[in-house]
PDBML (XML) file of the C-alpha atoms, coordinates in Angstrom:
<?xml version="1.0" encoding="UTF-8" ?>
<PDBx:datablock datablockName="MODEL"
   xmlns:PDBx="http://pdbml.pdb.org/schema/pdbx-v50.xsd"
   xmlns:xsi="http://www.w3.org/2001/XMLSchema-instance"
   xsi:schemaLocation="http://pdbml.pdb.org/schema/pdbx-v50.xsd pdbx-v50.xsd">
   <PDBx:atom_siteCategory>
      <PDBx:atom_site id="1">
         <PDBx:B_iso_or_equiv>0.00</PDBx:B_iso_or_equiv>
         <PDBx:Cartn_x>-6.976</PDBx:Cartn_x>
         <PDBx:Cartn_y>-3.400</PDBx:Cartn_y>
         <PDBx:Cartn_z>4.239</PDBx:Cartn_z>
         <PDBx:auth_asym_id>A</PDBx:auth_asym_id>
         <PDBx:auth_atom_id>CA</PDBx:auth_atom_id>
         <PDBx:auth_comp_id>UNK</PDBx:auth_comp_id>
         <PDBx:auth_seq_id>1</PDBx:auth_seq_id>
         <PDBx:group_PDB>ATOM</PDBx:group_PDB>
         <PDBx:label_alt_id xsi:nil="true" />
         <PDBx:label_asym_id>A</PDBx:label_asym_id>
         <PDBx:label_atom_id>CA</PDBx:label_atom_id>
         <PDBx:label_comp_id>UNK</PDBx:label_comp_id>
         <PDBx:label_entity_id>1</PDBx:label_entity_id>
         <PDBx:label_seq_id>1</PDBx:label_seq_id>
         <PDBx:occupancy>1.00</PDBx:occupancy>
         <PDBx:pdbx_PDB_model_num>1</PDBx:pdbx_PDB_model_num>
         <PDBx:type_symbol>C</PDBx:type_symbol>
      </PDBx:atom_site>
      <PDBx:atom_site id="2">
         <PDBx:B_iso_or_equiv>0.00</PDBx:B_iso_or_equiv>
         <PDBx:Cartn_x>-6.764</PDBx:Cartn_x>
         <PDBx:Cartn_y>-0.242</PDBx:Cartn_y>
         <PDBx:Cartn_z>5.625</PDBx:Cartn_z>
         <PDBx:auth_asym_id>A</PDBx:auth_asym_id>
         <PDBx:auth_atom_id>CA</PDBx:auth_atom_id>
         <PDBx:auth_comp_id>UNK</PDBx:auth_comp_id>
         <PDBx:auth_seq_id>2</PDBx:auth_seq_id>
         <PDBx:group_PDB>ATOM</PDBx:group_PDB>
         <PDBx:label_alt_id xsi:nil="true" />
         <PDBx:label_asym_id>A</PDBx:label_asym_id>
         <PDBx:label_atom_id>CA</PDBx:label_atom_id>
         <PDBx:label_comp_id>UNK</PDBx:label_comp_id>
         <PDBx:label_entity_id>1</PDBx:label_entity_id>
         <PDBx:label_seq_id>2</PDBx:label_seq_id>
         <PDBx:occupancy>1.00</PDBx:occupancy>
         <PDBx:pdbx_PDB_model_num>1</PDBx:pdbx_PDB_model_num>
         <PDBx:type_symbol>C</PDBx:type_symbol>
      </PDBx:atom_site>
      <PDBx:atom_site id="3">
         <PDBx:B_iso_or_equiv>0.00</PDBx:B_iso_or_equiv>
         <PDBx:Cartn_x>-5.995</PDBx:Cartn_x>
         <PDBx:Cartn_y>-1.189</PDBx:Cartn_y>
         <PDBx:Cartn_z>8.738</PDBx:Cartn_z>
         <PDBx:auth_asym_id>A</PDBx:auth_asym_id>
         <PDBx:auth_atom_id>CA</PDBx:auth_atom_id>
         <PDBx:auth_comp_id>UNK</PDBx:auth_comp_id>
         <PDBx:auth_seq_id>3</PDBx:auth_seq_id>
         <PDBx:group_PDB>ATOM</PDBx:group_PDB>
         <PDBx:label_alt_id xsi:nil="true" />
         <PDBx:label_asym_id>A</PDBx:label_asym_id>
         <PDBx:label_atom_id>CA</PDBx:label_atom_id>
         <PDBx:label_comp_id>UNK</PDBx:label_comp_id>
         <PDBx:label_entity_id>1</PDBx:label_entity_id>
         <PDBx:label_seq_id>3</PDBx:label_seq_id>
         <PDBx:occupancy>1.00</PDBx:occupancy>
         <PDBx:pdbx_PDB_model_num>1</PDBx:pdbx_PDB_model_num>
         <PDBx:type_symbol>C</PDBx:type_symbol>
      </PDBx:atom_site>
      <PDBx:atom_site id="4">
         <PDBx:B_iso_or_equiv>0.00</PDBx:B_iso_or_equiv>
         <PDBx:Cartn_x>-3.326</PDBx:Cartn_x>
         <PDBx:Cartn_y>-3.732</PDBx:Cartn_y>
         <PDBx:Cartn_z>7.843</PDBx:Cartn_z>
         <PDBx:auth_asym_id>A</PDBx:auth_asym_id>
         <PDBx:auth_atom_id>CA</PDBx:auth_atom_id>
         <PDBx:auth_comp_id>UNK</PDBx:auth_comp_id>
         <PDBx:auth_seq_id>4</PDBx:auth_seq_id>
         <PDBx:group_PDB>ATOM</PDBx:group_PDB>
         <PDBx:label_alt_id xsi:nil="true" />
         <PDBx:label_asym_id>A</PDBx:label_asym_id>
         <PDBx:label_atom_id>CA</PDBx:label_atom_id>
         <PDBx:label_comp_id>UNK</PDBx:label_comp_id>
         <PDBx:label_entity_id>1</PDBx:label_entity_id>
         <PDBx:label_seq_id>4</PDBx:label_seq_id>
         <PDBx:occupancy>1.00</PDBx:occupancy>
         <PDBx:pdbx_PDB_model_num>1</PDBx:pdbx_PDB_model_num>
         <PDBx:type_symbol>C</PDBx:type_symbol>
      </PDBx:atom_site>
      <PDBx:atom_site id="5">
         <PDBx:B_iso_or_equiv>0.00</PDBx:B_iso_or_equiv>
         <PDBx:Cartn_x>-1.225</PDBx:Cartn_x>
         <PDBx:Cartn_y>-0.739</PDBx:Cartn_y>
         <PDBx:Cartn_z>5.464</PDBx:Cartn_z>
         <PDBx:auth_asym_id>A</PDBx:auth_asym_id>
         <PDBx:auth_atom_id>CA</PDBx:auth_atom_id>
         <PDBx:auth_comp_id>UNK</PDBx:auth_comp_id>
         <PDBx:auth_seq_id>5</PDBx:auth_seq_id>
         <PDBx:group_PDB>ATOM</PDBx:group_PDB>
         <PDBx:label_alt_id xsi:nil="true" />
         <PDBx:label_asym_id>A</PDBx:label_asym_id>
         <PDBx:label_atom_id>CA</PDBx:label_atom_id>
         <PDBx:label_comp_id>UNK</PDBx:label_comp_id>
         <PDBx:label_entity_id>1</PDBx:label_entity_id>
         <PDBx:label_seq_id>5</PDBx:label_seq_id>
         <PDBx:occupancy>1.00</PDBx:occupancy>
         <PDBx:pdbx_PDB_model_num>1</PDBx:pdbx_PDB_model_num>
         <PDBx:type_symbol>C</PDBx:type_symbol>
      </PDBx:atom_site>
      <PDBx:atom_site id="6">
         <PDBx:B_iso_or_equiv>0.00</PDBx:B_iso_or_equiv>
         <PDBx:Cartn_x>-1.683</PDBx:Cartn_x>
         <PDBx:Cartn_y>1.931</PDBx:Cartn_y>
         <PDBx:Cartn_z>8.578</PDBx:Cartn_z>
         <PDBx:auth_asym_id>A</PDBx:auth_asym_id>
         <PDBx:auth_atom_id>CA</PDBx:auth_atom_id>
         <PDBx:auth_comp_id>UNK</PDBx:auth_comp_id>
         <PDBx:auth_seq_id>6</PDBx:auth_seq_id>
         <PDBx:group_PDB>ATOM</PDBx:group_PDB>
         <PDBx:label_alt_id xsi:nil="true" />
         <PDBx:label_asym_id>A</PDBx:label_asym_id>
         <PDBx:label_atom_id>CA</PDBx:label_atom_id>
         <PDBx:label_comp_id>UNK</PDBx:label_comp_id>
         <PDBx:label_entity_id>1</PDBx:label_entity_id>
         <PDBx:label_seq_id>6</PDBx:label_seq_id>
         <PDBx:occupancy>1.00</PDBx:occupancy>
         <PDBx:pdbx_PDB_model_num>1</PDBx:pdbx_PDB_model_num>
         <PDBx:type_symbol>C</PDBx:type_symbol>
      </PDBx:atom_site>
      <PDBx:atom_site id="7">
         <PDBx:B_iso_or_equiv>0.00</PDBx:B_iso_or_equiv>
         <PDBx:Cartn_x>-2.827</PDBx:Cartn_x>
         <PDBx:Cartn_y>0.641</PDBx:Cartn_y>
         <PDBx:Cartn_z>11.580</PDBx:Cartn_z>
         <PDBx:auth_asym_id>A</PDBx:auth_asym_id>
         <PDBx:auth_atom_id>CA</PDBx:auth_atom_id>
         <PDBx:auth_comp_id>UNK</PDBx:auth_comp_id>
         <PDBx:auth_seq_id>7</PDBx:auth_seq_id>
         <PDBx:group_PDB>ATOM</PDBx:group_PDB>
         <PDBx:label_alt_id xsi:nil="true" />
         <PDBx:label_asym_id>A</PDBx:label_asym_id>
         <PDBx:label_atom_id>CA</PDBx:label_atom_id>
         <PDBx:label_comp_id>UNK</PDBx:label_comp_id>
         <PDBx:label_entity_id>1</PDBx:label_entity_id>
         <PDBx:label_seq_id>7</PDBx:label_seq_id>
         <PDBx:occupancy>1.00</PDBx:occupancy>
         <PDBx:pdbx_PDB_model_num>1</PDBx:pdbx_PDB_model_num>
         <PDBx:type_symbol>C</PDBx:type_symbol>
      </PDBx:atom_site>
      <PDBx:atom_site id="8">
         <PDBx:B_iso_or_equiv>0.00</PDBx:B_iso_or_equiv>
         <PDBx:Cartn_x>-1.599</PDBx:Cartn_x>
         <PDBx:Cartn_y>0.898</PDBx:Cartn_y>
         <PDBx:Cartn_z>15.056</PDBx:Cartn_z>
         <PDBx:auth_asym_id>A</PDBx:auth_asym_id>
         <PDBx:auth_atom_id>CA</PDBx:auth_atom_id>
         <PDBx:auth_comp_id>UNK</PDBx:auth_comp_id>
         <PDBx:auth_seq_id>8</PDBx:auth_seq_id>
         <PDBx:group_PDB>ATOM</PDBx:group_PDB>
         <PDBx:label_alt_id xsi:nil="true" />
         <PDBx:label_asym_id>A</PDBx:label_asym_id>
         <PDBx:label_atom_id>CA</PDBx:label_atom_id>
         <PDBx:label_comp_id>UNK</PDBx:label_comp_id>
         <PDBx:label_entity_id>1</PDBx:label_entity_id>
         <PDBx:label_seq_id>8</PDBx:label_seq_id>
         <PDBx:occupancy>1.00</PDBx:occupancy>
         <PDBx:pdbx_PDB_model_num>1</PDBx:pdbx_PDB_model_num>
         <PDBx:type_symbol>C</PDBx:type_symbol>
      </PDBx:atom_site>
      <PDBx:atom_site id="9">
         <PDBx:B_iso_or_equiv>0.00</PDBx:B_iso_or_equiv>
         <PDBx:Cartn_x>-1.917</PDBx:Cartn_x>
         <PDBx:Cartn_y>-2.496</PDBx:Cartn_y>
         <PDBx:Cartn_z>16.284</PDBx:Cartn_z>
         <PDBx:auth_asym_id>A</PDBx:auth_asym_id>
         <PDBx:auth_atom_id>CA</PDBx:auth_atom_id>
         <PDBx:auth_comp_id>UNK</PDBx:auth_comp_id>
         <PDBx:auth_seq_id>9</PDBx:auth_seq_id>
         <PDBx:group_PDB>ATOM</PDBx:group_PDB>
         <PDBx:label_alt_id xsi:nil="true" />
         <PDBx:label_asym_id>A</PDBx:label_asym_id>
         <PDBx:label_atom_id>CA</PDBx:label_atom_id>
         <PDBx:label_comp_id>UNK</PDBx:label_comp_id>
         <PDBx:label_entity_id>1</PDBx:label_entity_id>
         <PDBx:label_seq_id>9</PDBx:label_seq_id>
         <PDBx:occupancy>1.00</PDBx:occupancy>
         <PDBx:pdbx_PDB_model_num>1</PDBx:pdbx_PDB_model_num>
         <PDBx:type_symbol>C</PDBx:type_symbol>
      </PDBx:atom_site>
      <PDBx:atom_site id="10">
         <PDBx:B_iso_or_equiv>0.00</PDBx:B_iso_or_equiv>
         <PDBx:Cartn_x>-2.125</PDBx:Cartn_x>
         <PDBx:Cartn_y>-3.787</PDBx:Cartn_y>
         <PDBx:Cartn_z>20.447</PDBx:Cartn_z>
         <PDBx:auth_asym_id>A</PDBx:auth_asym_id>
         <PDBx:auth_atom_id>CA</PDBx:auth_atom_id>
         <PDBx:auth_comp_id>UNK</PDBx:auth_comp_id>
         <PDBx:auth_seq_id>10</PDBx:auth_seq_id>
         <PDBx:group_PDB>ATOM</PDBx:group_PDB>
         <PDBx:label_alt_id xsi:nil="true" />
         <PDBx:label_asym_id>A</PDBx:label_asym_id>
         <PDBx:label_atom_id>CA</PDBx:label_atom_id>
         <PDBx:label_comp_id>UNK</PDBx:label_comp_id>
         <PDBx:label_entity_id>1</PDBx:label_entity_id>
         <PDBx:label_seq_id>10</PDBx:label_seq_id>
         <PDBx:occupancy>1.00</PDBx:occupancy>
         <PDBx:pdbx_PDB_model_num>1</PDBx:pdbx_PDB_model_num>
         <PDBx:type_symbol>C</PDBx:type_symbol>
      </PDBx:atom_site>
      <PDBx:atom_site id="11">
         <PDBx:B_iso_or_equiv>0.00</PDBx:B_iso_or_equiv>
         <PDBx:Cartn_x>-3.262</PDBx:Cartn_x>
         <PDBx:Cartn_y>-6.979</PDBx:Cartn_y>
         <PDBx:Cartn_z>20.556</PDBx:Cartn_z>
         <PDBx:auth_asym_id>A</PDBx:auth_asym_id>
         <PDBx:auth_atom_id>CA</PDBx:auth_atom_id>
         <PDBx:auth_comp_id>UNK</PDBx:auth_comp_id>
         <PDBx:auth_seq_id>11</PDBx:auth_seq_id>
         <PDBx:group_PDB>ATOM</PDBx:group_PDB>
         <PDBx:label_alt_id xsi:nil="true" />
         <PDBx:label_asym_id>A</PDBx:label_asym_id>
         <PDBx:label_atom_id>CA</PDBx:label_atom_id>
         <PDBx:label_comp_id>UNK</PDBx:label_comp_id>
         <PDBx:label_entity_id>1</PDBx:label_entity_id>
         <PDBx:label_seq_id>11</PDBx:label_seq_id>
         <PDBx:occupancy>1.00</PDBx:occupancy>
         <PDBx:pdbx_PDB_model_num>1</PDBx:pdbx_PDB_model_num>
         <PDBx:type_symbol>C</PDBx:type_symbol>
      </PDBx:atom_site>
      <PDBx:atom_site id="12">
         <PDBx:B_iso_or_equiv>0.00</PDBx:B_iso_or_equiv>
         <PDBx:Cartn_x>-6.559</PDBx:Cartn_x>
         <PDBx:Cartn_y>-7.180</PDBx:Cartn_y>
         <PDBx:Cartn_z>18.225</PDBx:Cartn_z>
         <PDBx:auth_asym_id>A</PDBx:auth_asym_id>
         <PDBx:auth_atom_id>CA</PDBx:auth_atom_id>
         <PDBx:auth_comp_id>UNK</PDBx:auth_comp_id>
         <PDBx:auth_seq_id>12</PDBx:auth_seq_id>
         <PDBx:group_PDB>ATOM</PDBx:group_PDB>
         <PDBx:label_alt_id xsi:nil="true" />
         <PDBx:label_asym_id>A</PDBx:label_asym_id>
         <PDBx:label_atom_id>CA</PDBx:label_atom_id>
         <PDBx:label_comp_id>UNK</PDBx:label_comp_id>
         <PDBx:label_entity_id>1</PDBx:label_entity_id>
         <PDBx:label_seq_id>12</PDBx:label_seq_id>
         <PDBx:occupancy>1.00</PDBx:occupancy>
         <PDBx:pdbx_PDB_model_num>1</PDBx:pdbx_PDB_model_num>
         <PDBx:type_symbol>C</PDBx:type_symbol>
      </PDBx:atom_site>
      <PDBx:atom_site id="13">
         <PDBx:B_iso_or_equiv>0.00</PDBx:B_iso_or_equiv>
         <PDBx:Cartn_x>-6.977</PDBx:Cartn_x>
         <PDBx:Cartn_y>-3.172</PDBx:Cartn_y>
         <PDBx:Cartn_z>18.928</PDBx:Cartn_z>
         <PDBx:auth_asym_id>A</PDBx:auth_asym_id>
         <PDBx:auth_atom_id>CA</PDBx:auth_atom_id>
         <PDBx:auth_comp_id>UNK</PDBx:auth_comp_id>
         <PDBx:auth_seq_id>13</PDBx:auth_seq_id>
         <PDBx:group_PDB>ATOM</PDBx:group_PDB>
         <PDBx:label_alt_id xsi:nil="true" />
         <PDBx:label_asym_id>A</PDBx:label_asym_id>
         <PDBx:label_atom_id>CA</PDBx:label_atom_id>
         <PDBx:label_comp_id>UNK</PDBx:label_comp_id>
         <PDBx:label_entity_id>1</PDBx:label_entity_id>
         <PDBx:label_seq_id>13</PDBx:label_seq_id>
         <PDBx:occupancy>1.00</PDBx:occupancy>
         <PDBx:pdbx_PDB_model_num>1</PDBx:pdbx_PDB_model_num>
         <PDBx:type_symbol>C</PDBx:type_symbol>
      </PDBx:atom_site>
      <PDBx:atom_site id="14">
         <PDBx:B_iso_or_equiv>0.00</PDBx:B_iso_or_equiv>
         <PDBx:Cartn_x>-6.563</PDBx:Cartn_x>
         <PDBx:Cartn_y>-1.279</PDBx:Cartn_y>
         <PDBx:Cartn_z>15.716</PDBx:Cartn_z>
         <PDBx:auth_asym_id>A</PDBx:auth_asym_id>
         <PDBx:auth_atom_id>CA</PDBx:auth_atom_id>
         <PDBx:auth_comp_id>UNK</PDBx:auth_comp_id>
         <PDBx:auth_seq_id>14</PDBx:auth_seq_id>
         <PDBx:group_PDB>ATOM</PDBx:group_PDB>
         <PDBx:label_alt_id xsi:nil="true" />
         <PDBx:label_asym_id>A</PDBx:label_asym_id>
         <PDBx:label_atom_id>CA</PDBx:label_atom_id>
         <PDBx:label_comp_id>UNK</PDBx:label_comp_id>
         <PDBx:label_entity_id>1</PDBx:label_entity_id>
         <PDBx:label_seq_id>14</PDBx:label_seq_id>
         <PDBx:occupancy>1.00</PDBx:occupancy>
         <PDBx:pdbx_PDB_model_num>1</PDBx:pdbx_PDB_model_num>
         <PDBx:type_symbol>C</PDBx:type_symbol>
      </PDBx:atom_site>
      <PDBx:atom_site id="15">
         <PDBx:B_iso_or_equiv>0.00</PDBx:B_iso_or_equiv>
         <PDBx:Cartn_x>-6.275</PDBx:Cartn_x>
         <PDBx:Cartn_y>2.426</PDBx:Cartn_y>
         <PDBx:Cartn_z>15.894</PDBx:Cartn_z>
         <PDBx:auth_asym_id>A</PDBx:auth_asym_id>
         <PDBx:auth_atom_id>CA</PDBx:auth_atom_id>
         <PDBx:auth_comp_id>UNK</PDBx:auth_comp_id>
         <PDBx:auth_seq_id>15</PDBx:auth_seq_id>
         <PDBx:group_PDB>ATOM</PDBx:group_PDB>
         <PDBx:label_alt_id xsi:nil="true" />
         <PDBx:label_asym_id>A</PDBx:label_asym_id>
         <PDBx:label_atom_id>CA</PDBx:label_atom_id>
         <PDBx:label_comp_id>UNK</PDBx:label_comp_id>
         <PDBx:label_entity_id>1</PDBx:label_entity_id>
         <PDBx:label_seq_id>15</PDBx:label_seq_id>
         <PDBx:occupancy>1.00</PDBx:occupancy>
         <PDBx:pdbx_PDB_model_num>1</PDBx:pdbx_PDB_model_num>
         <PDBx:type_symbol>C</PDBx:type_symbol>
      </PDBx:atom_site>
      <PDBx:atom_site id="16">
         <PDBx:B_iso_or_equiv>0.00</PDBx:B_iso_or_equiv>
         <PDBx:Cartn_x>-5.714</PDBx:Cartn_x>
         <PDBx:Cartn_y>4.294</PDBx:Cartn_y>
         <PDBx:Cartn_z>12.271</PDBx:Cartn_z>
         <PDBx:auth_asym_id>A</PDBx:auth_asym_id>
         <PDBx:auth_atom_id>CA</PDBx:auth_atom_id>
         <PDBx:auth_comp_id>UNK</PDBx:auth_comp_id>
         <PDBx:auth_seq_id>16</PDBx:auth_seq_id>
         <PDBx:group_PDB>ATOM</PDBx:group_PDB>
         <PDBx:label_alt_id xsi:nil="true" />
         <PDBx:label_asym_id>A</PDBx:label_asym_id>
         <PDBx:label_atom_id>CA</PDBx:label_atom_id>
         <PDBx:label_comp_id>UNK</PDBx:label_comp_id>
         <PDBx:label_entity_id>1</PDBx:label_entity_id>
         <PDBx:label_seq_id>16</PDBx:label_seq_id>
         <PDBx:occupancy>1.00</PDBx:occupancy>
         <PDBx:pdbx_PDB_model_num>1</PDBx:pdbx_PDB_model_num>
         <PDBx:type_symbol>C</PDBx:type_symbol>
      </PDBx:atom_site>
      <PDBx:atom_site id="17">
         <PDBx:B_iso_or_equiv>0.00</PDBx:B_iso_or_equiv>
         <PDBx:Cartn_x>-5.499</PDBx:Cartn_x>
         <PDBx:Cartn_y>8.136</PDBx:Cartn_y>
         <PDBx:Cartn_z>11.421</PDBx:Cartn_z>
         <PDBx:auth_asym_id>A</PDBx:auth_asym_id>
         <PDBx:auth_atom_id>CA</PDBx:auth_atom_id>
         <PDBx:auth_comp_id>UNK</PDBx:auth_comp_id>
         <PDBx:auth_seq_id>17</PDBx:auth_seq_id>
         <PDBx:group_PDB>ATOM</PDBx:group_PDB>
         <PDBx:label_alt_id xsi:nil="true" />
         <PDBx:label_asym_id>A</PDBx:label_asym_id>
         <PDBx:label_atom_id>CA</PDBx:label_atom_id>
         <PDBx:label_comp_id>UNK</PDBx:label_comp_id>
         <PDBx:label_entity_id>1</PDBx:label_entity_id>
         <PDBx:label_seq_id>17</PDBx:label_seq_id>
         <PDBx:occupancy>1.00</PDBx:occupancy>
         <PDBx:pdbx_PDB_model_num>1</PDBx:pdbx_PDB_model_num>
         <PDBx:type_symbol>C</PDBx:type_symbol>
      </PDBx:atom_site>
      <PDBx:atom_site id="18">
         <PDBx:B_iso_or_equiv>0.00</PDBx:B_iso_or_equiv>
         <PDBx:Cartn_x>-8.670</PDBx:Cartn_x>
         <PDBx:Cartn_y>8.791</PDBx:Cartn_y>
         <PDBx:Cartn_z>10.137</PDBx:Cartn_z>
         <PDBx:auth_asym_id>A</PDBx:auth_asym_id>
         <PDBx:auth_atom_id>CA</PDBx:auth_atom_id>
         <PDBx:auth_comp_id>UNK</PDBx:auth_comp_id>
         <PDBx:auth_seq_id>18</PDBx:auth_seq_id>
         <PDBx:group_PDB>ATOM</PDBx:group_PDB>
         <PDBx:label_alt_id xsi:nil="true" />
         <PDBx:label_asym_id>A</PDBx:label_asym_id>
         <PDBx:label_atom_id>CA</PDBx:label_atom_id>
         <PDBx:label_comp_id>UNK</PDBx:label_comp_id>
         <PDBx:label_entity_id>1</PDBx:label_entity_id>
         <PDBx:label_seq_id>18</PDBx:label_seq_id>
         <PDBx:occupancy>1.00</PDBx:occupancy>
         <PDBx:pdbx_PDB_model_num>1</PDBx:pdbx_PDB_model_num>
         <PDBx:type_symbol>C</PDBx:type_symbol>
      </PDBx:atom_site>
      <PDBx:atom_site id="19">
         <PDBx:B_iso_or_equiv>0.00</PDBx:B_iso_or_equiv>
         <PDBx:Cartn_x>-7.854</PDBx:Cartn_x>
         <PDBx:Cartn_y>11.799</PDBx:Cartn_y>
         <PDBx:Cartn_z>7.063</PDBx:Cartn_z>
         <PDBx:auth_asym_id>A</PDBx:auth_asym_id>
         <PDBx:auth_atom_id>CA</PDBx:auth_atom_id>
         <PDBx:auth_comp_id>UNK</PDBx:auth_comp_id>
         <PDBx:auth_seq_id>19</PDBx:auth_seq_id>
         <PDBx:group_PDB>ATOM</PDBx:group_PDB>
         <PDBx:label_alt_id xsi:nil="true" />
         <PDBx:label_asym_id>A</PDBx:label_asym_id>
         <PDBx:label_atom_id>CA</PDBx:label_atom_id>
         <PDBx:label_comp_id>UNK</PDBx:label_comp_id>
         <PDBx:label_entity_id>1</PDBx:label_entity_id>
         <PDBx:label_seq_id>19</PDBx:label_seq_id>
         <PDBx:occupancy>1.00</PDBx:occupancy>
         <PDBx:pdbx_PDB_model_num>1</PDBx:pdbx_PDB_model_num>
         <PDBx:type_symbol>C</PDBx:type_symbol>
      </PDBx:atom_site>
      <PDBx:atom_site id="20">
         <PDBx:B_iso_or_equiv>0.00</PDBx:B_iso_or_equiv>
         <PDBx:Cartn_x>-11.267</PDBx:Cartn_x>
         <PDBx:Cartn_y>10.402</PDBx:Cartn_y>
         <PDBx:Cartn_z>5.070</PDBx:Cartn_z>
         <PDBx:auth_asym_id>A</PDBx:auth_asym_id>
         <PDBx:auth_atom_id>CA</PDBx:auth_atom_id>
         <PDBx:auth_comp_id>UNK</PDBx:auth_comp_id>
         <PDBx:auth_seq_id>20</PDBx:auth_seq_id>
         <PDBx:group_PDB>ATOM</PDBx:group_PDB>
         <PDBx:label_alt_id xsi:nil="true" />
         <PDBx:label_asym_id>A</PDBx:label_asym_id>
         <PDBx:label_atom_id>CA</PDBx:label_atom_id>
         <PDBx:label_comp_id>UNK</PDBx:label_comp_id>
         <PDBx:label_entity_id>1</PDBx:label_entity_id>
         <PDBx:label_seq_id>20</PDBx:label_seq_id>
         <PDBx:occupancy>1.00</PDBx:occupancy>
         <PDBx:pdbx_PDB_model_num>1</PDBx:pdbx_PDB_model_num>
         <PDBx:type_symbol>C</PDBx:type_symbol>
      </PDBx:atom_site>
      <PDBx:atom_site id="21">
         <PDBx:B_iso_or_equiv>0.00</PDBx:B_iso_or_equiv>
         <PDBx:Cartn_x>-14.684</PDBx:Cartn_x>
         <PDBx:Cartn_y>11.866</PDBx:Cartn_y>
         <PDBx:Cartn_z>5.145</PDBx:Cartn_z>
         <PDBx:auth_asym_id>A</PDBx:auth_asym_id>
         <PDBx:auth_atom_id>CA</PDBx:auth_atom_id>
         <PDBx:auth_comp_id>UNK</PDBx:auth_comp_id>
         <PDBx:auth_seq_id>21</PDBx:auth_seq_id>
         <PDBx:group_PDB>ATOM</PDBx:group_PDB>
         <PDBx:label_alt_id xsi:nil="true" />
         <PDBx:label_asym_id>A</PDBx:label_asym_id>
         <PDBx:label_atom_id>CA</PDBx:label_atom_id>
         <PDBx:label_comp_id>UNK</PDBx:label_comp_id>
         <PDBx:label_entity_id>1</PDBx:label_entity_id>
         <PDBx:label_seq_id>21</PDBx:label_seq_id>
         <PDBx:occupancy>1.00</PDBx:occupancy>
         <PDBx:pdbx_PDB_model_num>1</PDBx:pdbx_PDB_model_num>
         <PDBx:type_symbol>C</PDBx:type_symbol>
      </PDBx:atom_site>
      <PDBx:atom_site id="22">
         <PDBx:B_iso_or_equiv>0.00</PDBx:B_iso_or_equiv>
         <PDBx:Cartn_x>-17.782</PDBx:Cartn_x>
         <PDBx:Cartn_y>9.169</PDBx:Cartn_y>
         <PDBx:Cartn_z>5.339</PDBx:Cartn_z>
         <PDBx:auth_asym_id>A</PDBx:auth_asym_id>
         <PDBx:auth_atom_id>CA</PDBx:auth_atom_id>
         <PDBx:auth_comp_id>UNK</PDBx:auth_comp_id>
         <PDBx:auth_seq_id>22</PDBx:auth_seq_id>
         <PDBx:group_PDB>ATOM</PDBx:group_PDB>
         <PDBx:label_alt_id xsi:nil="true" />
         <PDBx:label_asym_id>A</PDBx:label_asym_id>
         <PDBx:label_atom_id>CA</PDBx:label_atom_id>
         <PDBx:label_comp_id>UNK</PDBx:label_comp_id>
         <PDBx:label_entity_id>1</PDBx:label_entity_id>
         <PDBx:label_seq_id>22</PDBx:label_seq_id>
         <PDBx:occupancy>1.00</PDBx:occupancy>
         <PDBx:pdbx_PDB_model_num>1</PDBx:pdbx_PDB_model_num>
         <PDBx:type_symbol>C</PDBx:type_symbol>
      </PDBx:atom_site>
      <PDBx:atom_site id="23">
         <PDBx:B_iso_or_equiv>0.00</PDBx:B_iso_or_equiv>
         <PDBx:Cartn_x>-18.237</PDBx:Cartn_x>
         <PDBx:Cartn_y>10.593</PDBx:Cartn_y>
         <PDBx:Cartn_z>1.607</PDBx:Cartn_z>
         <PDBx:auth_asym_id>A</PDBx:auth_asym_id>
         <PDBx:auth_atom_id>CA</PDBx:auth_atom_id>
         <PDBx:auth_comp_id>UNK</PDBx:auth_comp_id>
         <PDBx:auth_seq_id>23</PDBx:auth_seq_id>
         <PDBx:group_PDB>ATOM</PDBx:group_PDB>
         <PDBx:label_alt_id xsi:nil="true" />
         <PDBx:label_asym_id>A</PDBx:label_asym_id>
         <PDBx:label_atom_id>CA</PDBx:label_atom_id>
         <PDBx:label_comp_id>UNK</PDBx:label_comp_id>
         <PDBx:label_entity_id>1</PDBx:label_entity_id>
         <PDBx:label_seq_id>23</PDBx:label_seq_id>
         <PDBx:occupancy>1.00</PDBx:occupancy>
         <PDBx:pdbx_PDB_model_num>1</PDBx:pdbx_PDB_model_num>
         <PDBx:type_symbol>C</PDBx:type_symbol>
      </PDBx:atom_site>
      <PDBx:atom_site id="24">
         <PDBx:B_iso_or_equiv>0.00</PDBx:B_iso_or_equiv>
         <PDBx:Cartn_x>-14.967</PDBx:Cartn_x>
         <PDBx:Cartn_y>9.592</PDBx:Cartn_y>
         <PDBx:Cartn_z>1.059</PDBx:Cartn_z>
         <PDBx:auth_asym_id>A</PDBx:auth_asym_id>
         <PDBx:auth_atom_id>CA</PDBx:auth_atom_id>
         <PDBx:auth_comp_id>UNK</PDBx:auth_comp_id>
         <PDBx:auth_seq_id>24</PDBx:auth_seq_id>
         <PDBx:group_PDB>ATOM</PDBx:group_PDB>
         <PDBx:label_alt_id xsi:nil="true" />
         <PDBx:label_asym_id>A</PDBx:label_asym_id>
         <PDBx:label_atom_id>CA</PDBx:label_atom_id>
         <PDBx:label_comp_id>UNK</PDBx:label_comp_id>
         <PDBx:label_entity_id>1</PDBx:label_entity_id>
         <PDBx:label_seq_id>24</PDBx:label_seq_id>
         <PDBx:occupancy>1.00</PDBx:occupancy>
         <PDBx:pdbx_PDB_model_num>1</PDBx:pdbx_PDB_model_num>
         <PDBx:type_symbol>C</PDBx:type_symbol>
      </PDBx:atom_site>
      <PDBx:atom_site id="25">
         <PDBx:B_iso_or_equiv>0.00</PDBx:B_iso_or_equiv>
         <PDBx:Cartn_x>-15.110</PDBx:Cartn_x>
         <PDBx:Cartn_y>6.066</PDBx:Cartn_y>
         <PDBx:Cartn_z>2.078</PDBx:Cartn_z>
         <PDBx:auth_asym_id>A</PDBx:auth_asym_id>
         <PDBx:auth_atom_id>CA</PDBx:auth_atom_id>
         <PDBx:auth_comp_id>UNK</PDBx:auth_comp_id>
         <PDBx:auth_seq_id>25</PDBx:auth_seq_id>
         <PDBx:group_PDB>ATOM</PDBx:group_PDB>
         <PDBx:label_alt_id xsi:nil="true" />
         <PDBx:label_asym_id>A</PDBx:label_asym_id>
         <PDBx:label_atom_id>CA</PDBx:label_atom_id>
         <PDBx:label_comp_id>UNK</PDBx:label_comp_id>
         <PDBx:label_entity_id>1</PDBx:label_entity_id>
         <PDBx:label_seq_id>25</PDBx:label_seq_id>
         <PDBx:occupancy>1.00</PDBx:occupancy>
         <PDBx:pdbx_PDB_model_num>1</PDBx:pdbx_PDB_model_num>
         <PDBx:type_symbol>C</PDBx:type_symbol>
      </PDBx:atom_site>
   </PDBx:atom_siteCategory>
</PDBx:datablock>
């Protein structure tokens, strides 16, 4: 989901932002 709202997509390659902790996901 995360990936589909912010994700920079090439191909199958997602690359997102990351701005959460582990303890936040």
């Amino acid at each position: 989901d995360w990936a589909e709202k912010e994700g920079e997509r090439t191909g199958n390659t997602v690359r997102l932002e990351n701005y959460l902790t582990q303890t936040d996901i």
